[in-house]
N, C-alpha and C. Protein backbone atom coordinates (compact mmCIF):
# COMPACT_ATOMS: atom_id res chain seq x y z
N UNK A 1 42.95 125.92 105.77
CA UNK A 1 43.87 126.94 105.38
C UNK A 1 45.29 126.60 105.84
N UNK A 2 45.30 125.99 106.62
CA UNK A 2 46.40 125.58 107.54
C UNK A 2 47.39 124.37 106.66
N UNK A 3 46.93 123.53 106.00
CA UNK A 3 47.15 122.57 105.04
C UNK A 3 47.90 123.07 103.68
N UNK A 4 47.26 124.40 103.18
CA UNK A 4 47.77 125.02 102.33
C UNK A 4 49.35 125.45 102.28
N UNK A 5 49.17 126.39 103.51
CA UNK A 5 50.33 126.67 104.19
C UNK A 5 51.08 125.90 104.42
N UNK A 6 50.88 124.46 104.72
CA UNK A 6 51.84 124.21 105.17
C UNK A 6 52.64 123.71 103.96
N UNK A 7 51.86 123.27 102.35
CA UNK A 7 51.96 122.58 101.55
C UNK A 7 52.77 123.25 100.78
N UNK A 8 52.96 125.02 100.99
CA UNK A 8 53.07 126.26 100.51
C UNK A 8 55.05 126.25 100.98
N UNK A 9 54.83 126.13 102.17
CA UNK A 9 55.86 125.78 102.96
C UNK A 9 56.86 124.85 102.48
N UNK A 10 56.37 123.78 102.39
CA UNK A 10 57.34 122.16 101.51
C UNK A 10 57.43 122.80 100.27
N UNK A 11 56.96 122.88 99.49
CA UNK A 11 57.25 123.70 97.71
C UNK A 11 58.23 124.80 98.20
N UNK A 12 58.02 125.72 98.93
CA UNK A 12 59.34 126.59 98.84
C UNK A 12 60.45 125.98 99.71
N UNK A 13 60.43 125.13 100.74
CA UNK A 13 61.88 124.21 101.23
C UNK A 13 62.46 123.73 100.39
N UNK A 14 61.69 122.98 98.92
CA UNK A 14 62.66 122.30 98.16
C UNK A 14 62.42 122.66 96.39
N UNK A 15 63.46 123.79 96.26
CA UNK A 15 63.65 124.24 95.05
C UNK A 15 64.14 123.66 93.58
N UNK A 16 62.93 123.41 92.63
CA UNK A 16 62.64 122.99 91.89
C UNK A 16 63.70 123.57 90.34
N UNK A 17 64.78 123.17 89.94
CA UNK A 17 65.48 123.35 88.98
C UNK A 17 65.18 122.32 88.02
N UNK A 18 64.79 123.36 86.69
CA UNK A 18 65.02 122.37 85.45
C UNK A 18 65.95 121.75 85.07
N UNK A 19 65.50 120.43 84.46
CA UNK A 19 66.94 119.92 83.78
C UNK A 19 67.37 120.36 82.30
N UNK A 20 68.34 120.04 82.50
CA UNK A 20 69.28 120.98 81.16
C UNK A 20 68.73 120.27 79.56
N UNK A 21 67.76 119.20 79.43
CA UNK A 21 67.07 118.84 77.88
C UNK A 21 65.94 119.77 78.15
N UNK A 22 65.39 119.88 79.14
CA UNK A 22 64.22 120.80 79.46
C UNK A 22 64.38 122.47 78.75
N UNK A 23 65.62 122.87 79.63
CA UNK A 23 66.32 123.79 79.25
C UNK A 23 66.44 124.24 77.44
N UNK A 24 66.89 123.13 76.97
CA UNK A 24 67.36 123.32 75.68
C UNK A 24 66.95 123.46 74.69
N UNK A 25 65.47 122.61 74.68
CA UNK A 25 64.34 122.98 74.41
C UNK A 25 63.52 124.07 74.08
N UNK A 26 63.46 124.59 75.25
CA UNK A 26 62.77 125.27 75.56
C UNK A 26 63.69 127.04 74.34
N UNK A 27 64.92 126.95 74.78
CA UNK A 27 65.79 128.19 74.50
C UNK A 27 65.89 127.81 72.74
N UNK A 28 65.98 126.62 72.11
CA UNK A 28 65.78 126.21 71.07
C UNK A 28 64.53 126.57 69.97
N UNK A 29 63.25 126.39 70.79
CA UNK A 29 62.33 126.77 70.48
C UNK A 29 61.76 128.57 70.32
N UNK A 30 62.28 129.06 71.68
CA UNK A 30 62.45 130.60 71.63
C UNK A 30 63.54 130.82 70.69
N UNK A 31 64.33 130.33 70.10
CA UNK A 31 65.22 130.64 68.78
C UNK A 31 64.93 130.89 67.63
N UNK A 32 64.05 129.50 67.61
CA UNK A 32 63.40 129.30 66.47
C UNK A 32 62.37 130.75 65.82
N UNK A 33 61.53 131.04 67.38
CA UNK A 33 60.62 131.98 66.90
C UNK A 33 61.15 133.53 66.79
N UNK A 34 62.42 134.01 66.92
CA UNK A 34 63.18 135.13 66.94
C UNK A 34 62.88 135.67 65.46
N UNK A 35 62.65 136.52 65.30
CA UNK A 35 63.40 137.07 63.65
C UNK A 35 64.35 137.35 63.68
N UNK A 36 64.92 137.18 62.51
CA UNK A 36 66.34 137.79 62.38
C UNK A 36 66.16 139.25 62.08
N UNK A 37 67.51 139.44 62.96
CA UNK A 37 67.94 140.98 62.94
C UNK A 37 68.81 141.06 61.54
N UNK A 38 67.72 142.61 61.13
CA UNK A 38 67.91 142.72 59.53
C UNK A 38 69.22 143.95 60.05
N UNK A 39 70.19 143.96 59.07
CA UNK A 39 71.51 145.03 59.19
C UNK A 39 71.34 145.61 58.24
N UNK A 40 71.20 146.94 58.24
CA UNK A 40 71.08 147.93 57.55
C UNK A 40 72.67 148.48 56.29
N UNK A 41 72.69 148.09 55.73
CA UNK A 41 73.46 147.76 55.07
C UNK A 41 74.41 149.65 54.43
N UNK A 42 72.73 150.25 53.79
CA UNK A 42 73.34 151.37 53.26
C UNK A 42 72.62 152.91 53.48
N UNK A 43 73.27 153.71 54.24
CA UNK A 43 72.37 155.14 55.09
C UNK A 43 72.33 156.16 53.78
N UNK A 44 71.09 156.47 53.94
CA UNK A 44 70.65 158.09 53.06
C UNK A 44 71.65 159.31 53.07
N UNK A 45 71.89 159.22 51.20
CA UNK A 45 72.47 160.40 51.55
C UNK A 45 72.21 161.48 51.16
N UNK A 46 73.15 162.30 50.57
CA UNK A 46 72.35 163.39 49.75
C UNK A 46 71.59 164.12 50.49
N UNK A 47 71.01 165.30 49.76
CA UNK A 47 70.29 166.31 50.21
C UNK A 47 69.01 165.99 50.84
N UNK A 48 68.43 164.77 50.95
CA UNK A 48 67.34 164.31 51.56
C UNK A 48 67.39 163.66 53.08
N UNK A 49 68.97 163.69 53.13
CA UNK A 49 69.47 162.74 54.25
C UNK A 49 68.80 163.79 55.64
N UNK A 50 69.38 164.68 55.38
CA UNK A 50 68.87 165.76 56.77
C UNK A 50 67.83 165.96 56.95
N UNK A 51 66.47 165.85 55.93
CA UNK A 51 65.12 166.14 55.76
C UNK A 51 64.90 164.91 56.55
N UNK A 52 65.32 164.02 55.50
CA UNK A 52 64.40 162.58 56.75
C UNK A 52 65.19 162.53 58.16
N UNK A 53 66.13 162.47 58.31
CA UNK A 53 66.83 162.62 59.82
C UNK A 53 65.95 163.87 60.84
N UNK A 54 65.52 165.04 60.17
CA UNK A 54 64.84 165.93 61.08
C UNK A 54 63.29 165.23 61.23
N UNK A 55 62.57 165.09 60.23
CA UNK A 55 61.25 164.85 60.50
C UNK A 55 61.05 163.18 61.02
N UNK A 56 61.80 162.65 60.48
CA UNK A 56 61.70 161.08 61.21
C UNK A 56 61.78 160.00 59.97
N UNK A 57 61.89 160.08 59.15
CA UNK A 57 62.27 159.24 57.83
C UNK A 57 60.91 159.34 57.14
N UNK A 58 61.20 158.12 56.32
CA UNK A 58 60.19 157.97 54.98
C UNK A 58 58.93 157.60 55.91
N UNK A 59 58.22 157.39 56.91
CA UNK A 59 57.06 157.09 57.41
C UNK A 59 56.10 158.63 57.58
N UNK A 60 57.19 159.21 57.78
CA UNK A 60 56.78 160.64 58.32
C UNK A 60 56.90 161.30 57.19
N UNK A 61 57.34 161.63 56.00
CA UNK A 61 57.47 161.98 54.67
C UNK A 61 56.46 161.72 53.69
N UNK A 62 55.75 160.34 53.98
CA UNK A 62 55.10 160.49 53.05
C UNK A 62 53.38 160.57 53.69
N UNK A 63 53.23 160.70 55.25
CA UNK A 63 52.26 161.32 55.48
C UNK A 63 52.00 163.00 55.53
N UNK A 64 53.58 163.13 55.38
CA UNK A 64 53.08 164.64 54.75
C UNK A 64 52.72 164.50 53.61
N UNK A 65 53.21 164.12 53.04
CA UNK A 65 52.61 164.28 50.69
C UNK A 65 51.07 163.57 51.14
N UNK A 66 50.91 163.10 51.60
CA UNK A 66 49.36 162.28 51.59
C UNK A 66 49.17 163.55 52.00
N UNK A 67 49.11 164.27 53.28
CA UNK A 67 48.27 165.59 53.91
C UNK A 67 48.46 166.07 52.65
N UNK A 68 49.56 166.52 51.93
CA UNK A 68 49.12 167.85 51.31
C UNK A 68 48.86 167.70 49.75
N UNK A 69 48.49 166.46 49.22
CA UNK A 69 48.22 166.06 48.15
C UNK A 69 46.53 166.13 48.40
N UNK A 70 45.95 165.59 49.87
CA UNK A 70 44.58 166.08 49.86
C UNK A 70 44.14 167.44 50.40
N UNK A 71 45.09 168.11 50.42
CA UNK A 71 45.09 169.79 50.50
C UNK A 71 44.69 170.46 49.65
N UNK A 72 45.66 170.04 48.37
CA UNK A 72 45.53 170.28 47.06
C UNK A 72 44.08 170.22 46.75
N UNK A 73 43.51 168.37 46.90
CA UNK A 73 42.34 168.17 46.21
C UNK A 73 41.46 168.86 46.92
N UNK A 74 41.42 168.78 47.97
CA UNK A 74 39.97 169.72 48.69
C UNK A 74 40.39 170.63 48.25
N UNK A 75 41.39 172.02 47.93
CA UNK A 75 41.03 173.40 47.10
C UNK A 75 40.88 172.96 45.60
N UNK A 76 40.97 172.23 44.73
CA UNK A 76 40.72 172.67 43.88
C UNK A 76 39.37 171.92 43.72
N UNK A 77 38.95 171.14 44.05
CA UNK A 77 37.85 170.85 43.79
C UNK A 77 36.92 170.55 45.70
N UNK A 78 36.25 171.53 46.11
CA UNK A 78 36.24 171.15 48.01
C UNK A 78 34.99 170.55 47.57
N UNK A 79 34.11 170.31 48.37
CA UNK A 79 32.90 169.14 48.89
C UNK A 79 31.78 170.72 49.11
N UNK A 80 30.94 170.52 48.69
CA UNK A 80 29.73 171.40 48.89
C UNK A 80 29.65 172.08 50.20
N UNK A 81 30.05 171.29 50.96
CA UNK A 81 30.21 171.66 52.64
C UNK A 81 31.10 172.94 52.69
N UNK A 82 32.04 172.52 52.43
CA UNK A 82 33.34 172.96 52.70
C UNK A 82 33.24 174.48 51.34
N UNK A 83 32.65 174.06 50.42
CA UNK A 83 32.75 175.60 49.53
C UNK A 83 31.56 176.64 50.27
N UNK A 84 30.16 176.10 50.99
CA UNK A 84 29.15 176.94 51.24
C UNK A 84 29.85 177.50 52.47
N UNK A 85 30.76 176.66 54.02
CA UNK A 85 31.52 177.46 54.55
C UNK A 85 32.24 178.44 54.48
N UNK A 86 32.63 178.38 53.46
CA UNK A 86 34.02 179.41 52.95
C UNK A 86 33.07 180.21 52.62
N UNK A 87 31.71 180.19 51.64
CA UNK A 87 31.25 181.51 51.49
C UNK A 87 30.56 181.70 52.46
N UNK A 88 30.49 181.49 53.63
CA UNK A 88 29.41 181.99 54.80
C UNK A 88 30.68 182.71 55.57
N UNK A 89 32.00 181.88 55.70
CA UNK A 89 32.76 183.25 56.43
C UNK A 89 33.38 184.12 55.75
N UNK A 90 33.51 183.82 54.60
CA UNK A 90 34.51 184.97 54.01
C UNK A 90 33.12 185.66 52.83
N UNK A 91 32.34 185.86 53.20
CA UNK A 91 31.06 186.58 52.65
C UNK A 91 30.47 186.42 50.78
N UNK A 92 31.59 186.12 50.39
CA UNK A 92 31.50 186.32 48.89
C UNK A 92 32.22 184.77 48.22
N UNK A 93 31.78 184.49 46.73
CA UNK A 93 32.25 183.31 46.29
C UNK A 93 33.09 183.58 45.33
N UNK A 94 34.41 182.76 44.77
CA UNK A 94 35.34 183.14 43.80
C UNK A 94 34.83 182.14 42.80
N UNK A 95 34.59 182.38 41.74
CA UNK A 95 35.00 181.14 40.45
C UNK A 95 36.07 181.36 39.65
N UNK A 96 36.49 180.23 39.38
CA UNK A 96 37.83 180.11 38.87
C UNK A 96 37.52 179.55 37.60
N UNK A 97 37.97 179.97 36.23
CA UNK A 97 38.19 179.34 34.98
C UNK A 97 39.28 178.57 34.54
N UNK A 98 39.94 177.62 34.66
CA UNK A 98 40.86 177.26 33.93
C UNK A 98 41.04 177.37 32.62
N UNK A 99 39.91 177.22 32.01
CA UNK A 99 40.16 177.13 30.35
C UNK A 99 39.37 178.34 30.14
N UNK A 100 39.43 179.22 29.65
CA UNK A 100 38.45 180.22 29.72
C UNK A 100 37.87 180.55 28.06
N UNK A 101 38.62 180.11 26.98
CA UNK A 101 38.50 179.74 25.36
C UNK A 101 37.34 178.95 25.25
N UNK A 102 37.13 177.72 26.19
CA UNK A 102 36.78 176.44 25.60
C UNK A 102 35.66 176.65 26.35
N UNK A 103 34.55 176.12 25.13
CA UNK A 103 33.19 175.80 25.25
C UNK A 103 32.66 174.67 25.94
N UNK A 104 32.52 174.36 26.74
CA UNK A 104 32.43 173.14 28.00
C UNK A 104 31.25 172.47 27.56
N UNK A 105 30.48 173.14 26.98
CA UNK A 105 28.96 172.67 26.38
C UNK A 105 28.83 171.48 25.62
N UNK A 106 30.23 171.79 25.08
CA UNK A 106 30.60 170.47 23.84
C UNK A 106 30.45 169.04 24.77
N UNK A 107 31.29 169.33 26.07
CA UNK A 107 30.98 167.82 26.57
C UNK A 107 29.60 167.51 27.20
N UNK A 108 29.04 168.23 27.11
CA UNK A 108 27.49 168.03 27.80
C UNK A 108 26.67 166.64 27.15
N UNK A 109 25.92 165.90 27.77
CA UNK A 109 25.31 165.02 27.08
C UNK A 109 24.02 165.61 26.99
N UNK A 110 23.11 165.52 25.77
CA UNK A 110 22.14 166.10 25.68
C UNK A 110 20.80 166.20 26.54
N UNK A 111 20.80 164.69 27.30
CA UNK A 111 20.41 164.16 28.24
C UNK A 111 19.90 164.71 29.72
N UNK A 112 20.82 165.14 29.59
CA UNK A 112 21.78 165.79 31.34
C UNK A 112 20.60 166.96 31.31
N UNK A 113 19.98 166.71 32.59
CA UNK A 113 18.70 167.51 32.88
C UNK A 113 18.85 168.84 33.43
């Protein structure tokens, strides 16, 4: 242990500086792998400018339209799950007609059991 130390000892008495091709290299190479810094050339304006400035820009904008585009789809058409819930808490079921003229029968395949 004593050997270590002492070996520990000589390495920190005599301080080891790179030389300057070493150097150049090295800062050359970390250059190389940098990206360039992109400059933003032209800021939002218009009436959308304050919307994205409050909520956080277009990242945050369009995970709202994703949320509420599948908002949409689960009410108008929900998952068996999700419609037998609704009638177990709210006691009763709604049906909705959109077309209420049209004979739906027509598209039936005769087939269809």
């Amino acid at each position: 242990m004593d050997d270590l130390d002492d070996l520990l000892a000589l390495a920190k008495a005599r301080p080891v500086t790179p030389g300057d091709d070493l150097m150049a290299r090295v800062l050359a190479d970390a250059a190389a792998q940098q990206s360039p810094v992109r400059v933003r050339t032209r800021s939002p304006s218009g009436p959308t400018r304050w919307l994205q400035e409050l909520l956080g820009g277009w990242p945050v904008l369009t995970g709202i339209l994703a949320a509420g585009l599948s908002g949409v789809w689960i009410g108008v058409a929900p998952p068996a799950g999700v419609e037998g819930l609704a009638a177990v808490l709210v006691g009763t079921t709604q049906t909705v007609t959109f077309l209420p003229e049209t004979d739906l029968t027509l598209f039936e395949e005769p087939t269809d059991g």
